[in-house]
Protein backbone atom coordinates (compact mmCIF):
# COMPACT_ATOMS: atom_id res chain seq x y z
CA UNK A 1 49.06 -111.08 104.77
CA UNK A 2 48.92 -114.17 102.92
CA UNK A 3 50.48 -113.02 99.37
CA UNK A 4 52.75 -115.32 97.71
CA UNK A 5 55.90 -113.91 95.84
CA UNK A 6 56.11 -114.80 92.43
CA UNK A 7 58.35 -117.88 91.80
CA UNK A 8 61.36 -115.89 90.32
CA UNK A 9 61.25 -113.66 92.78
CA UNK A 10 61.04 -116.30 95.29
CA UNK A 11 64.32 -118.04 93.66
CA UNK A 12 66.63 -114.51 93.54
CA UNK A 13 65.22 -114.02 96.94
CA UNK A 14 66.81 -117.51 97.76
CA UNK A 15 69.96 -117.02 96.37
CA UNK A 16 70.80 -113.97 97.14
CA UNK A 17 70.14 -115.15 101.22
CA UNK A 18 72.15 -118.16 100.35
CA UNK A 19 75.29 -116.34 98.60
CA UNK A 20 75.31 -114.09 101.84
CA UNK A 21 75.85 -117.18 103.95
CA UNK A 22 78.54 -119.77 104.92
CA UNK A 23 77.53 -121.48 107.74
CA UNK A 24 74.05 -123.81 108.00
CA UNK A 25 72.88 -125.77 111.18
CA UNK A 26 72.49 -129.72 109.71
CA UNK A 27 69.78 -131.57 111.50
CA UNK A 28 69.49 -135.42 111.83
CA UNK A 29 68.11 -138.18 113.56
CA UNK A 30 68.28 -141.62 114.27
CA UNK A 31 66.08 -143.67 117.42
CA UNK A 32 64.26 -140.61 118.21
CA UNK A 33 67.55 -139.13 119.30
CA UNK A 34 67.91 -135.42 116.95
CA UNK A 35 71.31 -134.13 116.38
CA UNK A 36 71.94 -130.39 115.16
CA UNK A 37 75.49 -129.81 113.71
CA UNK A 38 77.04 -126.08 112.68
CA UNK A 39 78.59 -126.64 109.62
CA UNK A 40 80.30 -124.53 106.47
CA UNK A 41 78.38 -124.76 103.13
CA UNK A 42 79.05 -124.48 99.87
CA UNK A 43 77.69 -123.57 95.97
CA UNK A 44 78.45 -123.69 92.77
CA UNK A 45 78.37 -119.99 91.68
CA UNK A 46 76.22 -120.00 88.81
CA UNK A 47 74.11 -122.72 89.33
CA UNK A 48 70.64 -122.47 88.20
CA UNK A 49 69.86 -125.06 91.27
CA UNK A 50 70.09 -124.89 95.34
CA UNK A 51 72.37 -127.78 95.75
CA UNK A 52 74.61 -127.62 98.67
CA UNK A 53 77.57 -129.07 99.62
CA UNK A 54 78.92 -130.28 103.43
CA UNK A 55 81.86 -131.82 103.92
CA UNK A 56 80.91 -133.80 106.75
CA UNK A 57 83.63 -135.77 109.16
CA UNK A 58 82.69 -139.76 109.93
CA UNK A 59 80.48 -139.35 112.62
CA UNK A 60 77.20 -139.78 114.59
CA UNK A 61 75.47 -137.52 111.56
CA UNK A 62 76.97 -139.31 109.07
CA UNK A 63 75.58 -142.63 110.61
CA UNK A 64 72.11 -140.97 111.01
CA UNK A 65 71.50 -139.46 107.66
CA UNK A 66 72.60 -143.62 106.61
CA UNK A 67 70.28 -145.29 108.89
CA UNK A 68 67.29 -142.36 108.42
CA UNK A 69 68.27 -139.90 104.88
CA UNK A 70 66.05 -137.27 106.44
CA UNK A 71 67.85 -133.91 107.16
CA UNK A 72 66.24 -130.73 107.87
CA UNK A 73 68.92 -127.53 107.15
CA UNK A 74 68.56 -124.10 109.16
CA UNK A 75 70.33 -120.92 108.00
CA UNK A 76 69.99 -117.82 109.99
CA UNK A 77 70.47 -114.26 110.18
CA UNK A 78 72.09 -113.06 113.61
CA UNK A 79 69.54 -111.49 115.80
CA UNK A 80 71.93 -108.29 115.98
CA UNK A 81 71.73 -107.46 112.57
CA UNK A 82 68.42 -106.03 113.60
CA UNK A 83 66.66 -108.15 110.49
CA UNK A 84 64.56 -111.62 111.19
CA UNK A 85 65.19 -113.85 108.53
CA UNK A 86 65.60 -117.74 108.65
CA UNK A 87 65.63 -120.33 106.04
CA UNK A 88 64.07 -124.05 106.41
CA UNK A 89 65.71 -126.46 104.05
CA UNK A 90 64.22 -130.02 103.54
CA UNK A 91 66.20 -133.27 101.88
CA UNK A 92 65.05 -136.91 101.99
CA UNK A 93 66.08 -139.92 100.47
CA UNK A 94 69.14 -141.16 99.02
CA UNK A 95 68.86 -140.00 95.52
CA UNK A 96 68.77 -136.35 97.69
CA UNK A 97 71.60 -136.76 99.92
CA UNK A 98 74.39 -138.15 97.95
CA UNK A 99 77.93 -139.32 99.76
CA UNK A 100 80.95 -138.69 97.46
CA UNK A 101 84.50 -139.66 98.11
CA UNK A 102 87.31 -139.52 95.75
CA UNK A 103 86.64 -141.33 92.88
CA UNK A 104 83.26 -141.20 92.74
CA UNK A 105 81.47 -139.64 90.36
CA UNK A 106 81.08 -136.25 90.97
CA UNK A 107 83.39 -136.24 93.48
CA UNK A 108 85.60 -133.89 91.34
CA UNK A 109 83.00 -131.99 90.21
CA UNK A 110 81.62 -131.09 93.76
CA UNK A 111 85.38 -130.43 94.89
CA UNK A 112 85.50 -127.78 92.39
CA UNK A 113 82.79 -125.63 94.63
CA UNK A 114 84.52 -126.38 97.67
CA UNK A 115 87.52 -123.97 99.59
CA UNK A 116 88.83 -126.79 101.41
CA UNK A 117 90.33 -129.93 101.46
CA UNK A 118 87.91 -133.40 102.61
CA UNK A 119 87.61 -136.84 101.39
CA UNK A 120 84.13 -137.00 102.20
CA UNK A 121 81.18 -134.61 100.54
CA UNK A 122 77.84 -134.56 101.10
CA UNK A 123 75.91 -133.23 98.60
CA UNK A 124 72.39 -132.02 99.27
CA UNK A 125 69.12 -131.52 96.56
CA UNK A 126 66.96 -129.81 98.35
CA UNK A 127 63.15 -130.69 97.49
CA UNK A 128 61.68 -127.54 100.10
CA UNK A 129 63.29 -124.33 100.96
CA UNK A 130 61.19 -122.06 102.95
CA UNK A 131 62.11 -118.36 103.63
CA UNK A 132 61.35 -116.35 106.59
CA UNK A 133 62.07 -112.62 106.42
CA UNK A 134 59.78 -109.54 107.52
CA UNK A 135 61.13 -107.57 105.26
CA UNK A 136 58.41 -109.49 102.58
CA UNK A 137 55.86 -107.71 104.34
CA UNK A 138 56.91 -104.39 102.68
CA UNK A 139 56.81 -105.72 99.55
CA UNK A 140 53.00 -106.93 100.07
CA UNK A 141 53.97 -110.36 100.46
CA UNK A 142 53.48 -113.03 103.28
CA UNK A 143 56.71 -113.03 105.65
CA UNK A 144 57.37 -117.18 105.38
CA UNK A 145 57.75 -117.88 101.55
CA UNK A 146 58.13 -121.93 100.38
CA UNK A 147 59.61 -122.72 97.40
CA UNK A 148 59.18 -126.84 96.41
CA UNK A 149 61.60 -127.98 94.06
């Protein structure tokens, strides 16, 4: 089964797995060395887009996304909830992945979304977000869905 869902389906589809979820695994890389990081995420509520927001400590992914502003995001369901479902996001480029500290602009506005306190934010524009769930195949549709924004 090949069927694609229609695009608004696609996008509640998205955002309802999103709102469900708080935690995202943040991939980077820099010299051919990959680094996965569990980290909390956040929305805005009624935003009509997928941005996300990290609130990354100084680090070795920090320095990566610098030196190589390539990340790849993977969101999960836990195997014992009996469901397979997994979501691929894709951000590159600086005008994607945006560092904000206090006093930048849109520093306050992305601390609004936010439940705790950080001085740095990284704030993420997705330009792919592919969805995996095998529930699709019920509906008629293909069980990996992409969505390019």
């Amino acid at each position: 089964m090949n069927k694609k869902m229609p695009k608004e389906e696609l996008i509640q589809e998205i955002r309802n797995f999103l709102n469900a979820r708080k935690v995202l695994v943040l991939c980077t890389c820099s010299d051919n060395i990959p680094r996965a990081t569990p980290m909390d995420f956040y929305m805005e509520k009624n935003s009509s887009d997928f941005t996300l927001y990290i609130c990354p400590t100084p680090g070795r992914k920090v320095e990566n996304i610098k030196k190589n502003p390539i990340v790849s995001i993977g969101i999960y369901t836990p195997m014992d909830s009996g469901k397979i479902q997994g979501m691929q996001i894709t951000a590159s480029g600086k005008e994607r992945l945006i560092f904000l500290e206090e006093g930048d602009p849109g520093f306050k506005d992305a601390k609004k979304c936010i439940k705790r306190k950080c001085k740095l934010i990284l704030k993420i524009i997705p330009e792919k977000i592919e969805l995996l769930d095998y529930d699709f195949i019920k509906k008629g549709y293909a069980r990996l869905q992409a969505l390019t924004l």
